[in-house]
Protein backbone atom coordinates (compact mmCIF):
# COMPACT_ATOMS: atom_id res chain seq x y z
CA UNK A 1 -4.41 -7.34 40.18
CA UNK A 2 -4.81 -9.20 37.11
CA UNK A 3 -6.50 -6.97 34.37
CA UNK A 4 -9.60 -8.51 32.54
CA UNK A 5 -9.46 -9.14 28.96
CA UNK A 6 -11.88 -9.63 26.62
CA UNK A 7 -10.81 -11.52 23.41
CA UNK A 8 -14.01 -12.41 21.06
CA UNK A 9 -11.59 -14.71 19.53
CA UNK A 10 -9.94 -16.27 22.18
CA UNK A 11 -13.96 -16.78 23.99
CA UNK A 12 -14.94 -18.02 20.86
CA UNK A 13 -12.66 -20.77 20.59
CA UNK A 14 -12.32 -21.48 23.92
CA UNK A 15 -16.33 -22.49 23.90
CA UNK A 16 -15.73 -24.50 20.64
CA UNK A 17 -16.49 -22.61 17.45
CA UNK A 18 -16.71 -22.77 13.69
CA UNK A 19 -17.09 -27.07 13.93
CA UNK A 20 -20.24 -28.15 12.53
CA UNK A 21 -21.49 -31.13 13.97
CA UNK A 22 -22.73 -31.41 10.00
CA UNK A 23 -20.27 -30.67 8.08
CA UNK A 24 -21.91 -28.32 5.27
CA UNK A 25 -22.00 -29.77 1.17
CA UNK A 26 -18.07 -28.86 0.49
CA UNK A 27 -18.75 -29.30 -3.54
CA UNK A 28 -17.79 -26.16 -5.25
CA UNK A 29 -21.18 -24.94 -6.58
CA UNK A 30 -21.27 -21.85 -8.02
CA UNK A 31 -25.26 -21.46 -7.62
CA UNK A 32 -26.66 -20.77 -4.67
CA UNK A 33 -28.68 -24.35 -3.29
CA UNK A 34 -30.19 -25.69 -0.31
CA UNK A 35 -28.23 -25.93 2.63
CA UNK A 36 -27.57 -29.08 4.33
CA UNK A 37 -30.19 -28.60 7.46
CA UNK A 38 -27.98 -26.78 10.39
CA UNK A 39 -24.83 -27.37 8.53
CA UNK A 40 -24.26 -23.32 9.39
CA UNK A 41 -25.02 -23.52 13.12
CA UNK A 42 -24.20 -20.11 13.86
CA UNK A 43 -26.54 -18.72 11.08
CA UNK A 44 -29.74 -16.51 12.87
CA UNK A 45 -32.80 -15.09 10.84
CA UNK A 46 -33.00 -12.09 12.57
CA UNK A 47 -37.28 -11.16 12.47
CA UNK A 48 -38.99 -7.71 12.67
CA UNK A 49 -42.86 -8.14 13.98
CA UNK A 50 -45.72 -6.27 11.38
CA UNK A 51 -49.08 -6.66 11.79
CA UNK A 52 -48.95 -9.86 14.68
CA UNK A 53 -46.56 -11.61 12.07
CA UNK A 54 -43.37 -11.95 12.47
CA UNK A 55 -40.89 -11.87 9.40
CA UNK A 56 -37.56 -12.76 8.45
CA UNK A 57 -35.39 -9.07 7.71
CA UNK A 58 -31.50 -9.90 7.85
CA UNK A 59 -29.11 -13.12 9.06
CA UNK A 60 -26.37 -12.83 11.58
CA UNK A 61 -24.10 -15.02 13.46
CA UNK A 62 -24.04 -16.42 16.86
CA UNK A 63 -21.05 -15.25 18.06
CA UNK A 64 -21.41 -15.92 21.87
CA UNK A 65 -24.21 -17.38 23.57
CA UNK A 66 -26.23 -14.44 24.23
CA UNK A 67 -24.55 -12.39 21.26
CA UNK A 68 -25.15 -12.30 17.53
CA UNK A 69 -23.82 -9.94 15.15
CA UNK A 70 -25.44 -8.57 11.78
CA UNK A 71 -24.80 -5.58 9.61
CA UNK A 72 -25.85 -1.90 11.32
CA UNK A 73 -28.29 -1.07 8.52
CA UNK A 74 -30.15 -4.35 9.47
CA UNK A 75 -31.61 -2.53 12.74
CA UNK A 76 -34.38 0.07 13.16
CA UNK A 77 -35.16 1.48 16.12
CA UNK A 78 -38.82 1.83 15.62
CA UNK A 79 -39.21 -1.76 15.18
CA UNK A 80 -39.58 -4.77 17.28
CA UNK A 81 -37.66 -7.83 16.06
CA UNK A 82 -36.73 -11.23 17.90
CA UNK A 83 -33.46 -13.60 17.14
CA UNK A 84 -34.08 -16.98 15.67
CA UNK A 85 -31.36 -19.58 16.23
CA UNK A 86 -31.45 -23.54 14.90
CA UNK A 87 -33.97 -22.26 12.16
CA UNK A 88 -33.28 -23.91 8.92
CA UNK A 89 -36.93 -23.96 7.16
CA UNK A 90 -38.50 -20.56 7.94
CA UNK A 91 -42.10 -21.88 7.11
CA UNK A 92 -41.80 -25.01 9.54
CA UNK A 93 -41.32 -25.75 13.50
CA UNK A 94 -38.46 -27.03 14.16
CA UNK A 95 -37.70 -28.63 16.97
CA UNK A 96 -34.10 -27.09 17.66
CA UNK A 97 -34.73 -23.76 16.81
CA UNK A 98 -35.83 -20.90 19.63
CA UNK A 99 -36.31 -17.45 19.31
CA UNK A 100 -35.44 -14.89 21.75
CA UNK A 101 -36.06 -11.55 22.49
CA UNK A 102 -32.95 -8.65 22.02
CA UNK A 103 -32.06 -7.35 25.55
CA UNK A 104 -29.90 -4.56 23.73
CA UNK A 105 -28.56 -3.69 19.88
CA UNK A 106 -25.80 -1.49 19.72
CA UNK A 107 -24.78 -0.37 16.65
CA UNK A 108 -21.64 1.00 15.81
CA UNK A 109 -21.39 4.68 16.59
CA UNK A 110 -19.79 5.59 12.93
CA UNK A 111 -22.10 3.97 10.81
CA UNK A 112 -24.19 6.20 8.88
CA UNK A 113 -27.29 5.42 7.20
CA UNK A 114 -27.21 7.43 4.14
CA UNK A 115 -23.27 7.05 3.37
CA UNK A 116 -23.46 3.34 3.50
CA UNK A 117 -19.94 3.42 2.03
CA UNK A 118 -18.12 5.03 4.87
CA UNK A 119 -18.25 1.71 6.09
CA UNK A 120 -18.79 0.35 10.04
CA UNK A 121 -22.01 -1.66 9.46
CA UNK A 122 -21.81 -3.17 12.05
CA UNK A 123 -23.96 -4.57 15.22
CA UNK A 124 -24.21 -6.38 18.18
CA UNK A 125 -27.13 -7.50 19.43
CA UNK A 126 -27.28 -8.77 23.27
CA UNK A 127 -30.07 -11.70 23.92
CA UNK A 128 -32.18 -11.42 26.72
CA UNK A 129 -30.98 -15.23 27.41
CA UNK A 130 -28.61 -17.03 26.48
CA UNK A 131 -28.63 -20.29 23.73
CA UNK A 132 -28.52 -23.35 24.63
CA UNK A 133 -25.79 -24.59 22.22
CA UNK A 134 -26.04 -28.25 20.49
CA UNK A 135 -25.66 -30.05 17.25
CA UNK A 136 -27.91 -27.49 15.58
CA UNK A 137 -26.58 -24.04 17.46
CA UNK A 138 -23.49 -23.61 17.74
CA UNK A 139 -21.03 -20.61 18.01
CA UNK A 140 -19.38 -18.45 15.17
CA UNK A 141 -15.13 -18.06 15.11
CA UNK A 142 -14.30 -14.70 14.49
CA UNK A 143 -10.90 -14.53 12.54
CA UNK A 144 -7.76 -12.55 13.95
CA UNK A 145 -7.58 -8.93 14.14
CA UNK A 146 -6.21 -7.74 10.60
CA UNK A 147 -6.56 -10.75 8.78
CA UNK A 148 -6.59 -10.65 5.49
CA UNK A 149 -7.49 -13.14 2.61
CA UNK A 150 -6.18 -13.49 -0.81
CA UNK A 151 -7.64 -13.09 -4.16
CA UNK A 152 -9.97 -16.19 -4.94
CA UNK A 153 -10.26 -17.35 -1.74
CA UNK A 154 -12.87 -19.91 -1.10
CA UNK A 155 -15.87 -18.74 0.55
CA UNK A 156 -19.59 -19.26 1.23
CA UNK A 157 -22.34 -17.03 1.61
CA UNK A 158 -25.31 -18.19 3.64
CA UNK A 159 -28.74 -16.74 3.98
CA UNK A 160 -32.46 -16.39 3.52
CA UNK A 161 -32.25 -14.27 0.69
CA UNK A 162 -34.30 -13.29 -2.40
CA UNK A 163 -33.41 -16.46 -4.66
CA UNK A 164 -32.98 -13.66 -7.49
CA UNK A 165 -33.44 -10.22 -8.14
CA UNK A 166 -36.96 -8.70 -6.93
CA UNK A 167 -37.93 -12.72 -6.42
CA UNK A 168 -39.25 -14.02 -3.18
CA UNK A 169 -37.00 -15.16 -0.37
CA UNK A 170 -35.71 -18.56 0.09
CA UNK A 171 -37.58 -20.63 2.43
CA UNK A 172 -34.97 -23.08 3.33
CA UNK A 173 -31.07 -21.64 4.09
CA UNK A 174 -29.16 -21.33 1.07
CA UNK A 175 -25.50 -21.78 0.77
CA UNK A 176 -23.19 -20.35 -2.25
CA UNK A 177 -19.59 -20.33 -3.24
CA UNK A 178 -18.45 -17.01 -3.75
CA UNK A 179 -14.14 -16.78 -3.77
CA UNK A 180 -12.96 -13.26 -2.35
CA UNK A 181 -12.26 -10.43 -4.40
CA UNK A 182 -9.25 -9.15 -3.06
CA UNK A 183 -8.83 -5.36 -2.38
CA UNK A 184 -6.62 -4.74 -4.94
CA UNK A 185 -9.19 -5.95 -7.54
CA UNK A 186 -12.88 -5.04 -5.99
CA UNK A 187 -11.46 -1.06 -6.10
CA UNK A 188 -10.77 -1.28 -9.33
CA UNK A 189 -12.61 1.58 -11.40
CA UNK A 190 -14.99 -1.13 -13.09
CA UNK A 191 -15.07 -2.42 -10.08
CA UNK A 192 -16.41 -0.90 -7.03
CA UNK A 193 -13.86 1.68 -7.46
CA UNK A 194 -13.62 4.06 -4.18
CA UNK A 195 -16.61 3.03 -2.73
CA UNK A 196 -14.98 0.16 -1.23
CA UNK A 197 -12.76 0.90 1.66
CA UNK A 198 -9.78 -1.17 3.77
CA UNK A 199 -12.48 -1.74 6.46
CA UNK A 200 -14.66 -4.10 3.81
CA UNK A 201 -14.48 -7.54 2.22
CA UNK A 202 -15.77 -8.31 -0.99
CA UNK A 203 -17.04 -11.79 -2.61
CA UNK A 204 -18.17 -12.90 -6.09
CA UNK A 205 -18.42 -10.89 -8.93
CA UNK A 206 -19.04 -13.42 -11.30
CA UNK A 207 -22.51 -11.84 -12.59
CA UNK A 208 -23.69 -15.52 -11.21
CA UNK A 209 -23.71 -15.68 -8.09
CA UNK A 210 -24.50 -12.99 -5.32
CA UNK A 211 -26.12 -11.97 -1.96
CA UNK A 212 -29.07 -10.43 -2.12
CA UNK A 213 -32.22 -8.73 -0.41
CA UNK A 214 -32.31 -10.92 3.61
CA UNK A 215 -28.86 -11.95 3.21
CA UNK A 216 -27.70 -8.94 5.04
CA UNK A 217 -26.19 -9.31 7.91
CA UNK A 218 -25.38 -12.54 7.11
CA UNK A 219 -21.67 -14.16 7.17
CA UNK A 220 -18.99 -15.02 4.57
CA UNK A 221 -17.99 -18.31 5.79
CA UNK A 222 -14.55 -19.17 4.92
CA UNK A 223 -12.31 -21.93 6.39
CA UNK A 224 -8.67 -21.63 8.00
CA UNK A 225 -5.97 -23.65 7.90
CA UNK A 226 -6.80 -25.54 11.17
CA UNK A 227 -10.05 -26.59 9.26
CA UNK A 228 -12.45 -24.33 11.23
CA UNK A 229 -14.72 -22.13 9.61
CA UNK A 230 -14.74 -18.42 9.98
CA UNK A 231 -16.79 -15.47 9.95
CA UNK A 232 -14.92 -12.73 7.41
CA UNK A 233 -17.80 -10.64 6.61
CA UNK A 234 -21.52 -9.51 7.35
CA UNK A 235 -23.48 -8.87 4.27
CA UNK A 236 -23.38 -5.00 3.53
CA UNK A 237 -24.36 -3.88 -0.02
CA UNK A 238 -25.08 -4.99 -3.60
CA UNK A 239 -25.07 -3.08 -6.54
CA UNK A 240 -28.28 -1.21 -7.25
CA UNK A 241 -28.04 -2.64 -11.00
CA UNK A 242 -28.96 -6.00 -9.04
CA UNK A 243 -28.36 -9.07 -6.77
CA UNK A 244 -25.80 -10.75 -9.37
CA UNK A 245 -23.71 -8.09 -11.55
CA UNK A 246 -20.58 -8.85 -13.29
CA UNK A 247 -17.79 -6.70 -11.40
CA UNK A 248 -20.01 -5.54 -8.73
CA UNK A 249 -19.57 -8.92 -6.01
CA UNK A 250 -20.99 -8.30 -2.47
CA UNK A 251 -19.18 -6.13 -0.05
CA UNK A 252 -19.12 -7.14 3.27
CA UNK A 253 -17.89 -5.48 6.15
CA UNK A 254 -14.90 -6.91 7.39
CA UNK A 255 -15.22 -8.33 10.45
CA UNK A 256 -10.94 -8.50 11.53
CA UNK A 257 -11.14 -4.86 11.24
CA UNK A 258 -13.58 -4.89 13.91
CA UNK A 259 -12.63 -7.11 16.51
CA UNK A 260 -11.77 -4.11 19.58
CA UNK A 261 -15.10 -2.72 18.54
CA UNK A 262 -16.54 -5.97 19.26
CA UNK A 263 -14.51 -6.73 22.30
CA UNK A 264 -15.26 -3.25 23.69
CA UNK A 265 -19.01 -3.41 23.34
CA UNK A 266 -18.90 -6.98 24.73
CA UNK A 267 -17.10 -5.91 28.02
CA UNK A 268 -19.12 -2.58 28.20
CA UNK A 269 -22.91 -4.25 27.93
C-alpha cells in the first residue's frame, strides 16, 4: 500500500501558486501605497460580524482552495467571522470577490494568548466551500520546510491596515517593501532582543515603514529564485511604542517552521 502524503508545498505548486496573473508594482517603495487591484491574489480580509455589519479584523492567505491561513491571535471563539477572497476595495462590490463562511479554525495548540512571544501564531481556517480560483484568486506558495532568508532580503507586506498609528484602515490593499531582518540582527538587545525566537521572521525596522493594526495575519511576500512569490510570514506583533519604530520591524511568524503543523492539520480536518 502506498502511504498518503500530504505536502502543502508540493499541493501548492502542483495547483499553480505564487503567479499573479498581475504582476504586483515591483518599484522599490519604501512607503506603503495602493496595490495594483488583485496583484496579491492570495490576500483574504478575514471579517468578524458586530451589530449586522460585517468588518474587516486580520488578512490571510489562500493557501488551498478551501484553506487560508492567518495568525492564531486573529481568531476568537466568541465571534462570527466570514473569509473574503478577490476583495481589493473593502468599501465596493466587486465582481470577483466572494465571501464564505469558516467550516472549521484550528489554531495551533501552543499558541498562547497572553505570551504572544512564545511564538506558534498560527491558524488554519477550513472554508465551508471551496474558491473558485481565477485571475483575481489565486493560491499562496508556501516556502520549504526550514528555509531561511538573509539579511535585507526583499519583501512585501500586504494588508488592510491602519495607514498609521491609531489612523483608520486602508480602504484599498496596500503593498510595502519591507527587506528581512535577519535573526542575527532583529535579537539584538536594541532590537527585539529575546522576545524574538527561531520560530519567527522579522521585516523592516526602518522607523518608516511597518505593519500595523488589520495587517495581522497577513503575509510577507517574498520572491524565490524561480520567480514565484512566497509566503514567509503571517503578521504577528508590532511594538507597543507604535506601527513604525526604528529597531522594532514586524515579527512574523515563520511560516517554514510550520509546514508539518500545516500538513498535519490539513490531512487531519
Amino acid at each position: 500500500m502506498i502511504p498518503i502524503v500530504l505536502a502543502s508545498v508540493l499541493i501548492a505548486s502542483a495547483l499553480g501558486c505564487g503567479t499573479p496573473s498581475i504582476e504586483p508594482m515591483n518599484s522599490r517603495v519604501v512607503n506603503g501605497v495602493d496595490a495594483k487591484p488583485h496583484s496579491w491574489p492570495w490576500q483574504i480580509s478575514l471579517q468578524y460580524e458586530r451589530d449586522g455589519q460585517w468588518r474587516h479584523t486580520c488578512g490571510g492567505s489562500l493557501i488551498a482552495a478551501n484553506w487560508v491561513m492567518t495568525a492564531a491571535h486573529c481568531i476568537n471563539t466568541k465571534l462570527s467571522y466570514r473569509v473574503f477572497v478577490g476583495k481589493h476595495n473593502l468599501l465596493e462590490e466587486e465582481p470577483a470577490s466572494q465571501a464564505i463562511l469558516p467550516e472549521k479554525m484550528i489554531v495551533h495548540e501552543k499558541w498562547n494568548s497572553i505570551f504572544v512571544a512564545l511564538g506558534n501564531d498560527i491558524a488554519l481556517i477550513k472554508l465551508s466551500e471551496p474558491v473558485t480560483l481565477s485571475n483575481q484568486v489565486q493560491l499562496a506558495c508556501i516556502p520549504a520546510a526550514g528555509t531561511l532568508l538573509p539579511n535585507l532580503y526583499p519583501c512585501y507586506i500586504t494588508g488592510w491596515g491602519r495607514l498609521y498609528t491609531g489612523g483608520p484602515i486602508a480602504d484599498k490593499l496596500q503593498q510595502a517593501l519591507m527587506p528581512v531582518a535577519d535573526h542575527a540582527t532583529c535579537s539584538q538587545p536594541d532590537w527585539w532582543g529575546f522576545a524574538v525566537r527561531d520560530s519567527m521572521v522579522c521585516a523592516g525596522g526602518d522607523g518608516i515603514v511597518g505593519g500595523c493594526n488589520g495587517d495581522s495575519g497577513g503575509p510577507l511576500n517574498c520572491k524565490n529564485s524561480q520567480g514565484a512569490w512566497e509566503v514567509h510570514g503571517i503578521a504577528s506583533f508590532v511594538s507597543g511604542l507604535g506601527c513604525n519604530y526604528v529597531k522594532k520591524p514586524t515579527v512574523f511568524t515563520r511560516v517554514s517552521a510550520f509546514n508539518d503543523w500545516i500538513d498535519m492539520v490539513m490531512m487531519n480536518n
